[in-house]
C-alpha atoms as a PDB file:
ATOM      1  CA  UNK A   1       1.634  17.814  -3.978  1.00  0.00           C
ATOM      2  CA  UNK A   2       3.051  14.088  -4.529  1.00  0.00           C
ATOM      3  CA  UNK A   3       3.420  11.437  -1.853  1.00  0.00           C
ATOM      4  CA  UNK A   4       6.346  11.959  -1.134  1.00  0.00           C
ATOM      5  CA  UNK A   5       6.745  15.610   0.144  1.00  0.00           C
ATOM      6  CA  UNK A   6       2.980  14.996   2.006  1.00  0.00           C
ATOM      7  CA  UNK A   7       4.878  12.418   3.951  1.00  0.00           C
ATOM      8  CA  UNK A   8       8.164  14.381   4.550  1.00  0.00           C
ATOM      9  CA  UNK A   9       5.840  17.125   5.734  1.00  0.00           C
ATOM     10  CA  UNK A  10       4.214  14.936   8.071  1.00  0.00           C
ATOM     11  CA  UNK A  11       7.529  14.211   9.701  1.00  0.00           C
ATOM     12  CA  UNK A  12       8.407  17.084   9.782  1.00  0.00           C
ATOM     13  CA  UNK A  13       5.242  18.242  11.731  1.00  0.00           C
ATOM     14  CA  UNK A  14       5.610  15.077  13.936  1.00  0.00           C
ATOM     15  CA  UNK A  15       9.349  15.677  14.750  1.00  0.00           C
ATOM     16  CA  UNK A  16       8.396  19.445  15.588  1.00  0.00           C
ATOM     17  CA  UNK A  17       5.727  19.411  17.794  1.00  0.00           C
ATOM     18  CA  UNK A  18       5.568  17.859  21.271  1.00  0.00           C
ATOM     19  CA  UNK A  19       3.346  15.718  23.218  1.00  0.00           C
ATOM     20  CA  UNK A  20       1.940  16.943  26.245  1.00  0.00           C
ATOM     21  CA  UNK A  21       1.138  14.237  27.993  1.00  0.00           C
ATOM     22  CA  UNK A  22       2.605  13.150  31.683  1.00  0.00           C
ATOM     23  CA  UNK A  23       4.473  10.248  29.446  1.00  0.00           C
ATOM     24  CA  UNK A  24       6.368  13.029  27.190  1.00  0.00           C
ATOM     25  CA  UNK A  25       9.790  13.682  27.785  1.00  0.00           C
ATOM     26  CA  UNK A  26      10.464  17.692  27.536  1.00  0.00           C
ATOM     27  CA  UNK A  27      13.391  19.546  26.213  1.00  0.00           C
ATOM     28  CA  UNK A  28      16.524  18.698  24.060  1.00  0.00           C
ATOM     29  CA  UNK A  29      17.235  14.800  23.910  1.00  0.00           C
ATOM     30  CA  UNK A  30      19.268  13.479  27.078  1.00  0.00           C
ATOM     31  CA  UNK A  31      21.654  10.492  27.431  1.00  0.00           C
ATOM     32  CA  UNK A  32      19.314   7.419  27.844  1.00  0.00           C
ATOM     33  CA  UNK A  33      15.902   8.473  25.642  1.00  0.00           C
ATOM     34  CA  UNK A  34      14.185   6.439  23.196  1.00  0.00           C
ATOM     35  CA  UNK A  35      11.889   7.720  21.246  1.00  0.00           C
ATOM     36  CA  UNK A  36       8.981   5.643  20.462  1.00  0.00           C
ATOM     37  CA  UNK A  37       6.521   6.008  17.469  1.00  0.00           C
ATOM     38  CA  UNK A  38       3.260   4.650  17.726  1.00  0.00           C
ATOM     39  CA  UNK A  39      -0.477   5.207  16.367  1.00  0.00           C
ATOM     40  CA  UNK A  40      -2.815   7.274  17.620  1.00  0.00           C
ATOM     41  CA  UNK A  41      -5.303   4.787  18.764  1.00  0.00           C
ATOM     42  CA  UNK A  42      -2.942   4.277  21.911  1.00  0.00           C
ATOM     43  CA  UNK A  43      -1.901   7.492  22.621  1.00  0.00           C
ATOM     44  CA  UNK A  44      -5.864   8.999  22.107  1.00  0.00           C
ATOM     45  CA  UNK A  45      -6.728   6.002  24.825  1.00  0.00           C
ATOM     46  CA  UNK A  46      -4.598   7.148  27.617  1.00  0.00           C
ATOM     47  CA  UNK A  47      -2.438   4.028  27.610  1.00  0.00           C
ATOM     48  CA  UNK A  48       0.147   5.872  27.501  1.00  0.00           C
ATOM     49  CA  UNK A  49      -0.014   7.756  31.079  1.00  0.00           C
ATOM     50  CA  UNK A  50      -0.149   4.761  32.110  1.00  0.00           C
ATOM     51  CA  UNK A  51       2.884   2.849  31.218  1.00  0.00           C
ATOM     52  CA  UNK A  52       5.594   5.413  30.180  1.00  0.00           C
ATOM     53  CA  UNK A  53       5.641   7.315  33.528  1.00  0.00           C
ATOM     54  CA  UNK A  54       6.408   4.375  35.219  1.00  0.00           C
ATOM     55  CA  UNK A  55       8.987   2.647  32.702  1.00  0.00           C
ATOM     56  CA  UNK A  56      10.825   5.847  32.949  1.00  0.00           C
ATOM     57  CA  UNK A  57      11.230   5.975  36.859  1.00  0.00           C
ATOM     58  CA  UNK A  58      12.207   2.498  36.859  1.00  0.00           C
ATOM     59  CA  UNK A  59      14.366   2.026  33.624  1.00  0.00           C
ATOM     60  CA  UNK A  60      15.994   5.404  34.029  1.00  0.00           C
ATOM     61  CA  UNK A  61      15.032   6.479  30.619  1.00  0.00           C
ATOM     62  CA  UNK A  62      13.393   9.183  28.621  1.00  0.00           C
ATOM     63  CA  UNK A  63      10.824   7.380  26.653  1.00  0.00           C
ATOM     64  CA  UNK A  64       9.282  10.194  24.072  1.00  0.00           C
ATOM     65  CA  UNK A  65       6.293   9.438  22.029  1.00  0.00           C
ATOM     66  CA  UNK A  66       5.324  10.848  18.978  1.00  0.00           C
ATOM     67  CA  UNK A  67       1.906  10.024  17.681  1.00  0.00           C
ATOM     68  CA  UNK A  68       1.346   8.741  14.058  1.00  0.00           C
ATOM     69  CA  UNK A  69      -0.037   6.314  11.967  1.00  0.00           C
ATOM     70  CA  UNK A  70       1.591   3.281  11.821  1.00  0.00           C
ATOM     71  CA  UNK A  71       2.551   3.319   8.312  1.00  0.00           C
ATOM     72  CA  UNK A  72       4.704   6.627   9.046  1.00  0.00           C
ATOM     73  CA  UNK A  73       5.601   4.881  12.645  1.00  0.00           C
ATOM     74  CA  UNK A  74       7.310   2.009  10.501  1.00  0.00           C
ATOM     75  CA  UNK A  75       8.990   4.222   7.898  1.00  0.00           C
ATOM     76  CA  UNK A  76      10.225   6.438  10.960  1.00  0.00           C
ATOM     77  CA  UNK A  77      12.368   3.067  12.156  1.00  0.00           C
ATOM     78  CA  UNK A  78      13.066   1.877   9.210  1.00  0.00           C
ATOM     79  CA  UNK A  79      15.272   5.424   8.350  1.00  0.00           C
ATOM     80  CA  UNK A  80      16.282   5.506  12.367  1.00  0.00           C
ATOM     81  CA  UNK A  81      14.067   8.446  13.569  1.00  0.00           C
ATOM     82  CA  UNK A  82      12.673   5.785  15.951  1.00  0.00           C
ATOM     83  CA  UNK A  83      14.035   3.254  18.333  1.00  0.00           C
ATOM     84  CA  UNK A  84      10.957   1.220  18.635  1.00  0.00           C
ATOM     85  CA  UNK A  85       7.104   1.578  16.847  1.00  0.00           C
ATOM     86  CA  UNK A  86       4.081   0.335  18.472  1.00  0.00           C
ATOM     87  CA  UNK A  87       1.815  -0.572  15.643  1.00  0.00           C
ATOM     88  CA  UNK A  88      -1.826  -1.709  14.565  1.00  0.00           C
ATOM     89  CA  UNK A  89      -1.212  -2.651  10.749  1.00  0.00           C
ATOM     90  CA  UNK A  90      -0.885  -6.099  10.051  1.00  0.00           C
ATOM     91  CA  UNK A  91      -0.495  -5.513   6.033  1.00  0.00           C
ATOM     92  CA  UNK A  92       1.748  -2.579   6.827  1.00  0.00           C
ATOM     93  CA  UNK A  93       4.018  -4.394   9.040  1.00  0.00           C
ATOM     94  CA  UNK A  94       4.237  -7.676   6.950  1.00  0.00           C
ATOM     95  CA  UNK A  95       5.784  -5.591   4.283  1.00  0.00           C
ATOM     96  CA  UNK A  96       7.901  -3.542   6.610  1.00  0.00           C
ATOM     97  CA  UNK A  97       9.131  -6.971   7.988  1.00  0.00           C
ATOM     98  CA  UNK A  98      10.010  -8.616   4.436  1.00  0.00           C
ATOM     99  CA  UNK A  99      12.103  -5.630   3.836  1.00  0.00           C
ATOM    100  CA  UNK A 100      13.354  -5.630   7.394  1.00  0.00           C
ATOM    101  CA  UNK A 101      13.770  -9.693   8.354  1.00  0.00           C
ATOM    102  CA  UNK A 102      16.297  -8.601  10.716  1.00  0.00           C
ATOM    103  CA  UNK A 103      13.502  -6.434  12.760  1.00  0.00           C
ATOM    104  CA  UNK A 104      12.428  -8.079  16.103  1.00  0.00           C
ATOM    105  CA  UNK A 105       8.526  -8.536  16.147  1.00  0.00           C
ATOM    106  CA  UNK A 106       6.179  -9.231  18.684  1.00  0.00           C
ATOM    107  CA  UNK A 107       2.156  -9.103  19.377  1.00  0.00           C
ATOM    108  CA  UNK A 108       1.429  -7.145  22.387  1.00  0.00           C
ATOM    109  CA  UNK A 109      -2.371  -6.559  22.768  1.00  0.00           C
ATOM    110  CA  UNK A 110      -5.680  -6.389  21.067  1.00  0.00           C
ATOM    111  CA  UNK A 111      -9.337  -5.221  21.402  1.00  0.00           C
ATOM    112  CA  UNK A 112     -11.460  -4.246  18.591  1.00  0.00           C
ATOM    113  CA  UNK A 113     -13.181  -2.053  15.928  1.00  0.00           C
ATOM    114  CA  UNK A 114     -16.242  -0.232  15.924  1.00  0.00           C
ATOM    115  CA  UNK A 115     -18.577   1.263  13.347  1.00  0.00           C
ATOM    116  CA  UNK A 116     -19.690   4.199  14.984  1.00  0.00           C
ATOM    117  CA  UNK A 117     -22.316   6.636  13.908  1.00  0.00           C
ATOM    118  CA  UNK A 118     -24.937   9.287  14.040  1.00  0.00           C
ATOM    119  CA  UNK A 119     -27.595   8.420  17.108  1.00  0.00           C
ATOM    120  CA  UNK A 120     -30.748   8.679  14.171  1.00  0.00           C
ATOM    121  CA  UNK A 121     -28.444   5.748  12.662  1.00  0.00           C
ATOM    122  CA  UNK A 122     -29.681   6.977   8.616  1.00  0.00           C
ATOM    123  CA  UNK A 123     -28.497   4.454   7.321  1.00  0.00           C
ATOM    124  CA  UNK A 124     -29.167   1.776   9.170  1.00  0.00           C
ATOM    125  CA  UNK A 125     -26.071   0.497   9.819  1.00  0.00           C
ATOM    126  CA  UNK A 126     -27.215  -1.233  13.692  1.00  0.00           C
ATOM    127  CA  UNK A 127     -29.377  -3.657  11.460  1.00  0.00           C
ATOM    128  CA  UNK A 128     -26.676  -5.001   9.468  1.00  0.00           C
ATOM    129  CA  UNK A 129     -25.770  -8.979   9.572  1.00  0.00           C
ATOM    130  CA  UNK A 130     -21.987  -8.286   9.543  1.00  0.00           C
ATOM    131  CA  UNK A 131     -20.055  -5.286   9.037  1.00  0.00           C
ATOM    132  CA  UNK A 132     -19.590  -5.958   5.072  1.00  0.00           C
ATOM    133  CA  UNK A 133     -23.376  -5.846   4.803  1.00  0.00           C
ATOM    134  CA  UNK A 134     -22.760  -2.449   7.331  1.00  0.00           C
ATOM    135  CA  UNK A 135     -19.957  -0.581   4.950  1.00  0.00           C
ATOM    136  CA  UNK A 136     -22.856  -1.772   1.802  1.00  0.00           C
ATOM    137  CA  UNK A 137     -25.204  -0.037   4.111  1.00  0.00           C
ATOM    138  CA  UNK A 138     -23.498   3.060   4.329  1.00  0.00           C
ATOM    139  CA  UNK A 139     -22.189   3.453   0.592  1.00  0.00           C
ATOM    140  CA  UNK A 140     -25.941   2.823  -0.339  1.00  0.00           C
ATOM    141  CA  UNK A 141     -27.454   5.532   1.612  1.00  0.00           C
ATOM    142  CA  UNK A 142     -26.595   9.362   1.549  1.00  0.00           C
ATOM    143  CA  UNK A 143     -24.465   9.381   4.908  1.00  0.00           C
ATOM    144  CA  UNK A 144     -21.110  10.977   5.077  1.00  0.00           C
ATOM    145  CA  UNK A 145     -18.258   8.297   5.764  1.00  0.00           C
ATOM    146  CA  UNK A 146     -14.845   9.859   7.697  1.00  0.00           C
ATOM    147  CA  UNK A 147     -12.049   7.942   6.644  1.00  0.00           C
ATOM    148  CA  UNK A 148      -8.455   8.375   8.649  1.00  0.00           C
ATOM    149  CA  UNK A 149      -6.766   8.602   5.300  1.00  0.00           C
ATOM    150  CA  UNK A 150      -3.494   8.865   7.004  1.00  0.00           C
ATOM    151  CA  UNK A 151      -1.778   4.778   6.422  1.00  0.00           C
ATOM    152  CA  UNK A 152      -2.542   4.445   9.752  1.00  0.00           C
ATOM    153  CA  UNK A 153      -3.729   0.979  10.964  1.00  0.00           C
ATOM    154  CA  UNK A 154      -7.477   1.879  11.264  1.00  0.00           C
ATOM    155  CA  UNK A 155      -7.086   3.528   7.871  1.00  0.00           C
ATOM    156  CA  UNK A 156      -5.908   0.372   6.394  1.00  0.00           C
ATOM    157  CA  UNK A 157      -8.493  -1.690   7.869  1.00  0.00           C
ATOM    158  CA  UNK A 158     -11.339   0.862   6.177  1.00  0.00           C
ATOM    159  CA  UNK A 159      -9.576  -0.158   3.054  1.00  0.00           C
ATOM    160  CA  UNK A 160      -9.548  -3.581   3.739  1.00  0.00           C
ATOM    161  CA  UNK A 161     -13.372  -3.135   4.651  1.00  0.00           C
ATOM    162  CA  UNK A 162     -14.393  -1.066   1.627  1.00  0.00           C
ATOM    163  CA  UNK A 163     -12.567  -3.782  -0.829  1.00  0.00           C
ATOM    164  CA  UNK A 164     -14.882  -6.841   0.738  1.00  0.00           C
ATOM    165  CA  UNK A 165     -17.744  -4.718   0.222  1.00  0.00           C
ATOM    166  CA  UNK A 166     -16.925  -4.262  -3.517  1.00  0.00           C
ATOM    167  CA  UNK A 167     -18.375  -0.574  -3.435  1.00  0.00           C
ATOM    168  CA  UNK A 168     -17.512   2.748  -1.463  1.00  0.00           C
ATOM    169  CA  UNK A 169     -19.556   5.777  -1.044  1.00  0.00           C
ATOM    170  CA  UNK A 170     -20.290   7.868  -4.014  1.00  0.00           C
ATOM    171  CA  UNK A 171     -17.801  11.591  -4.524  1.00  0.00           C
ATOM    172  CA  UNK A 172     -17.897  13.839  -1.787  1.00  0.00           C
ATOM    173  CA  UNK A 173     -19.311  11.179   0.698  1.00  0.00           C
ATOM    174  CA  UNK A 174     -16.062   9.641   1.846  1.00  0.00           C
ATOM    175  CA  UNK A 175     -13.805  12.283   3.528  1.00  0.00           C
ATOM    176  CA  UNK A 176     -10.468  11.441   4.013  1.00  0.00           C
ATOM    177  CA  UNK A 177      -9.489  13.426   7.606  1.00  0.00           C
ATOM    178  CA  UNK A 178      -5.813  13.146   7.259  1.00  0.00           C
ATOM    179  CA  UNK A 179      -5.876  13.134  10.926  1.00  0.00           C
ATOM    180  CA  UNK A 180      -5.768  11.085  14.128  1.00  0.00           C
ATOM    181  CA  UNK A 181      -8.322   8.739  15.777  1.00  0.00           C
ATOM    182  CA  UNK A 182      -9.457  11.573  18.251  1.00  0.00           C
ATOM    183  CA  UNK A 183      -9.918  14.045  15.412  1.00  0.00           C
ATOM    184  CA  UNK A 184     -11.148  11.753  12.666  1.00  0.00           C
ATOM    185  CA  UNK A 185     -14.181  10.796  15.573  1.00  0.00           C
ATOM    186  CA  UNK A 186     -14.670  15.076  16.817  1.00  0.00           C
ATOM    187  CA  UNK A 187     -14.617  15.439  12.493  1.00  0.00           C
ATOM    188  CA  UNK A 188     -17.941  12.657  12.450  1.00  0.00           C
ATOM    189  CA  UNK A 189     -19.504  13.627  14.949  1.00  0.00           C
ATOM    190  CA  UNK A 190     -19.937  16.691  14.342  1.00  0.00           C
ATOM    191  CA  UNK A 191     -21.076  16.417  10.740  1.00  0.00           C
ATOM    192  CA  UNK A 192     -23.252  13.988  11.360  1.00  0.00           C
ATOM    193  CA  UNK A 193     -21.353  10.772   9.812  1.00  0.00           C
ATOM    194  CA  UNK A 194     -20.234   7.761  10.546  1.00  0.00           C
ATOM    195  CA  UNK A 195     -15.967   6.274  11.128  1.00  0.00           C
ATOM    196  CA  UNK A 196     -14.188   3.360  12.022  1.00  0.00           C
ATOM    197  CA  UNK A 197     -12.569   3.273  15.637  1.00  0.00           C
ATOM    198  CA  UNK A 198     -10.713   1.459  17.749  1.00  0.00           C
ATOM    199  CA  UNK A 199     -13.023   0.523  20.445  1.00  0.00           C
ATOM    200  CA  UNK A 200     -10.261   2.015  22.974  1.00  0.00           C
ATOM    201  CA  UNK A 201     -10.517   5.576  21.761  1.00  0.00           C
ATOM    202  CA  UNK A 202     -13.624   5.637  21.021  1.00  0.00           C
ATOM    203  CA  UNK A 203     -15.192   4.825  24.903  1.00  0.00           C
ATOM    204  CA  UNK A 204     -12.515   7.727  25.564  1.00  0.00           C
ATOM    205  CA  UNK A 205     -14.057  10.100  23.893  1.00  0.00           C
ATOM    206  CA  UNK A 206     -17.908   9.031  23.701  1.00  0.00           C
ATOM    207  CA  UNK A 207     -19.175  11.573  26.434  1.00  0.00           C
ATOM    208  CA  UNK A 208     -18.052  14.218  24.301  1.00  0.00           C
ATOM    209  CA  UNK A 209     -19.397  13.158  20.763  1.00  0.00           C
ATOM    210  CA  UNK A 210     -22.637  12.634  19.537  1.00  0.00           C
ATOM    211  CA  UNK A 211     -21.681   9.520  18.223  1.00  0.00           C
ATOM    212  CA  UNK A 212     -23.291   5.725  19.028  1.00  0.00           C
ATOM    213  CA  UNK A 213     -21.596   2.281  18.356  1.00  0.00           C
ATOM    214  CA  UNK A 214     -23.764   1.278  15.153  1.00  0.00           C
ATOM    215  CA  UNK A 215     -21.942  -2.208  14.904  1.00  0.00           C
ATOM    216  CA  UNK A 216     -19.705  -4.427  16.305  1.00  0.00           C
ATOM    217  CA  UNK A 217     -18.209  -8.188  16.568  1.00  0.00           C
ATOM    218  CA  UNK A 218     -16.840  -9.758  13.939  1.00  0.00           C
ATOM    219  CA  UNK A 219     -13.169 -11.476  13.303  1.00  0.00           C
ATOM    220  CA  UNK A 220     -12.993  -9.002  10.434  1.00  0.00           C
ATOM    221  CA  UNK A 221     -13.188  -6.096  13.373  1.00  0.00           C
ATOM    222  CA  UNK A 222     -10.536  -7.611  15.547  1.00  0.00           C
ATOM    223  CA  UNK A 223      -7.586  -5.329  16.123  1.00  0.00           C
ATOM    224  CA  UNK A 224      -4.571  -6.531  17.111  1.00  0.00           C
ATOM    225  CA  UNK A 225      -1.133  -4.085  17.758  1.00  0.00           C
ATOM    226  CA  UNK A 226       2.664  -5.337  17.832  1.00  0.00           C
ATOM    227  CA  UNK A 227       5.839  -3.906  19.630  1.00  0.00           C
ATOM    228  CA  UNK A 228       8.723  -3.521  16.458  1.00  0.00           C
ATOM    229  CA  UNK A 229      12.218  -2.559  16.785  1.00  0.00           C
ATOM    230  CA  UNK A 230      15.884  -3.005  15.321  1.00  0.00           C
ATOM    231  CA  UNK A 231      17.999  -5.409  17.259  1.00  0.00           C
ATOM    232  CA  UNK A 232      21.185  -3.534  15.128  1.00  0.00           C
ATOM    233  CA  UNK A 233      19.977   0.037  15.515  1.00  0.00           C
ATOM    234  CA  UNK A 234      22.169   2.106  18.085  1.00  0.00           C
ATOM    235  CA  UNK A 235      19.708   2.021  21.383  1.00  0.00           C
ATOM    236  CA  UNK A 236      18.378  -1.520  20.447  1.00  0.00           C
ATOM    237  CA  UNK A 237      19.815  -2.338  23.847  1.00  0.00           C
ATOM    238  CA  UNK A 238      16.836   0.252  25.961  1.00  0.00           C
ATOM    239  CA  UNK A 239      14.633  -1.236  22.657  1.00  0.00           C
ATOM    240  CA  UNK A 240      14.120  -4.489  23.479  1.00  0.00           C
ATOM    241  CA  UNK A 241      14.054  -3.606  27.029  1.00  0.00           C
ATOM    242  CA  UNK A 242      10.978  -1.658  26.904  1.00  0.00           C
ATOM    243  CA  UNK A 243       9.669  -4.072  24.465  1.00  0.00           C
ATOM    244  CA  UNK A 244      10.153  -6.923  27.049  1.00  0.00           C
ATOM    245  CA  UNK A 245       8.439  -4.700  29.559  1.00  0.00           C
ATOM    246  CA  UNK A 246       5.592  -4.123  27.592  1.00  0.00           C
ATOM    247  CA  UNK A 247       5.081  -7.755  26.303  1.00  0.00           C
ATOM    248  CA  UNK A 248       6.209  -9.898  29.496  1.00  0.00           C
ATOM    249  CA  UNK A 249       6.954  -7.559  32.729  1.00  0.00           C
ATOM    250  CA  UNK A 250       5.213  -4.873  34.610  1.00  0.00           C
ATOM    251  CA  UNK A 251       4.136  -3.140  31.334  1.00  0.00           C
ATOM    252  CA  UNK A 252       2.104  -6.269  30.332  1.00  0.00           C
ATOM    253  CA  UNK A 253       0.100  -6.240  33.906  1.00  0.00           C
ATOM    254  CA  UNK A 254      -0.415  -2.351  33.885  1.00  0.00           C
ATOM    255  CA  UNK A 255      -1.942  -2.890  30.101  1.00  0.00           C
ATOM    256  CA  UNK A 256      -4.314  -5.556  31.380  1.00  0.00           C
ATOM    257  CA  UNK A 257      -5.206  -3.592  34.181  1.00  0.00           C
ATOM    258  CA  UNK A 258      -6.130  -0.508  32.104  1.00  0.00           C
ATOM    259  CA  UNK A 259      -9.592   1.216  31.828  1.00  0.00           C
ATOM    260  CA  UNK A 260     -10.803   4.747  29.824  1.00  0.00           C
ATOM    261  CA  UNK A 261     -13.689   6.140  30.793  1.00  0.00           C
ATOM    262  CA  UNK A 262     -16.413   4.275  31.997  1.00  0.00           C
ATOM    263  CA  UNK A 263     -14.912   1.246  33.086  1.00  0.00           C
ATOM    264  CA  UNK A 264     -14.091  -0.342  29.747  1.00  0.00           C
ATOM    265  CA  UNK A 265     -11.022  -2.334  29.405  1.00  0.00           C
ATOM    266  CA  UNK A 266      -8.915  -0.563  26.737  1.00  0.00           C
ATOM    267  CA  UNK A 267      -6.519  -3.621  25.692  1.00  0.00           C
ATOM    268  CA  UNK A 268      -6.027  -7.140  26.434  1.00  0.00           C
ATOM    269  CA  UNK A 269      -2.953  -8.493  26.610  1.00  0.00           C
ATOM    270  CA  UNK A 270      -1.752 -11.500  23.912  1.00  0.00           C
ATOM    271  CA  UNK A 271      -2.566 -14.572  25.688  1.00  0.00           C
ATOM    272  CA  UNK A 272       0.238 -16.550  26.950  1.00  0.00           C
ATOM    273  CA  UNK A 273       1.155 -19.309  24.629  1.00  0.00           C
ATOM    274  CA  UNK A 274      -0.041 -18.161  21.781  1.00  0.00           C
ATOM    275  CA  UNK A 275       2.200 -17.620  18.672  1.00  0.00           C
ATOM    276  CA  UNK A 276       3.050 -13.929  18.296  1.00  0.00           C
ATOM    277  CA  UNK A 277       5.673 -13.397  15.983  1.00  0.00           C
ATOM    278  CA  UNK A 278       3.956 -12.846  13.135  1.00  0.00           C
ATOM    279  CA  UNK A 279       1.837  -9.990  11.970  1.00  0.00           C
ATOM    280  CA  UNK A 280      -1.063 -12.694  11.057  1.00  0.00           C
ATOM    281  CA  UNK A 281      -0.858 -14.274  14.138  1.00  0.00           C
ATOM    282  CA  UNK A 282      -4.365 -13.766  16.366  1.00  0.00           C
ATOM    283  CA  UNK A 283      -5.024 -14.303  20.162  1.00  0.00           C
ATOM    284  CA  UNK A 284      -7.711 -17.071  19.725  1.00  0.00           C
END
């Protein structure tokens, strides 16, 4: 099957099935929605119940997420099947910007990566100096790796990981999911292997998994996301409002003010004053 009809597939499966979620708009599409596209890692964190809900009361508007790596998230507003993309792909979105200078760009929040992995840690990744000595680690030793393998922003980063490394684990020891954060980290733990994560999703989910934070810290770990959309698409006007919500009004407070499970802050917010109009750009 090439590329090309996997990925028409996958919108296809996106654009037909619904979100569930208190921030999903149900039914046909009504006067006022937006539909935005964003990765998994926000949506599988809860963020989303807590900012959409609330936009939509106040703003008067639909707001209908739809789940998906940020690679398809970009595509999907670059051919107008979405008004604005929350994304996590820095190499992703400096392309998607060089082919789209007219797109408005702007960081919104950050946290981190983790290398998570079985509690016996086999190959022991939790004595690693930095996380290219921990990816070494794991390609050395007979552990499964789960890999997103779905151009999503985390999946990009294990390929940005894997490359520094200069070696990946051997056949039949990295397993491309093909899925989201949630199931990519159900798929490891339960086989006993070890995935990238966004911290966010990850402290989510960890009561359920038999999974442990193996390593952590690191700028090569930090994991930053960005609020995208056209200012010349037809609802660019609702667009950049709910971007300027998210980035500088009530949205940006409610993101700061955020915890999953546990206590742990999900996001933090781009620090005022720093540049963010660039997919490079960092909050330090």
């Amino acid at each position: 099957m090439t590329r090309l009809i996997r990925l028409s597939i996958a919108v296809a499966i996106v654009l037909a099935s619904a979100c569930t979620g208190r921030g999903c708009g149900a039914g046909p599409a009504t006067r006022g929605a937006l539909t935005l596209a964003t990765t998994t890692s926000v949506g599988n964190s809860g963020l989303l119940d807590a900012l959409l809900p609330a936009y939509g009361e106040s703003a008067r508007v639909d707001v209908r997420p739809l789940l998906i790596g940020s690679g398809l998230a970009l595509k999907m507003l670059a051919d107008g099947h979405a008004d604005l993309v929350i994304s996590h792909s820095p190499v992703a979105e400096h392309a998607a910007l060089r082919d789209h200078p007219r797109w408005t760009y702007r960081k919104l929040m950050f946290n981190d990566f983790v290398l998570v992995g079985p509690v016996d840690d086999p190959a022991k990744v939790a004595g690693a100096t930095n996380v290219i000595d921990a990816m070494r680690r794991i390609a050395g030793s007979p552990s499964r790796f789960i890999s997103r393998g779905d151009q999503s922003g985390t999946h990009e980063r294990e390929q940005q990981l894997w490359a520094r490394a200069g070696v990946t684990p051997t056949p039949g020891r990295l397993i491309a999911a093909g899925a989201g954060m949630g199931s990519t980290l159900r798929v490891a733990s339960e086989t006993g292997a070890y995935a990238l994560s966004d911290r966010a999703t990850y402290a989510q989910l960890a009561s359920s998994l038999d999974l442990m934070v193996r390593f952590e810290g690191g700028t090569l770990l930090l994991n930053t996301y960005a609020v995208i959309f056209d200012p010349a698409a037809p609802h660019a006007t609702s667009a950049a409002a709910l971007a300027q919500w998210l980035s500088d009004g009530d949205g940006r407070r409610r993101i700061e003010r955020y915890r999953v499970a546990g206590g742990v802050q999900a996001f933090r917010v781009w620090p005022e004053g720093r540049r963010r109009t660039r997919p490079e750009d960092d909050p330090f």
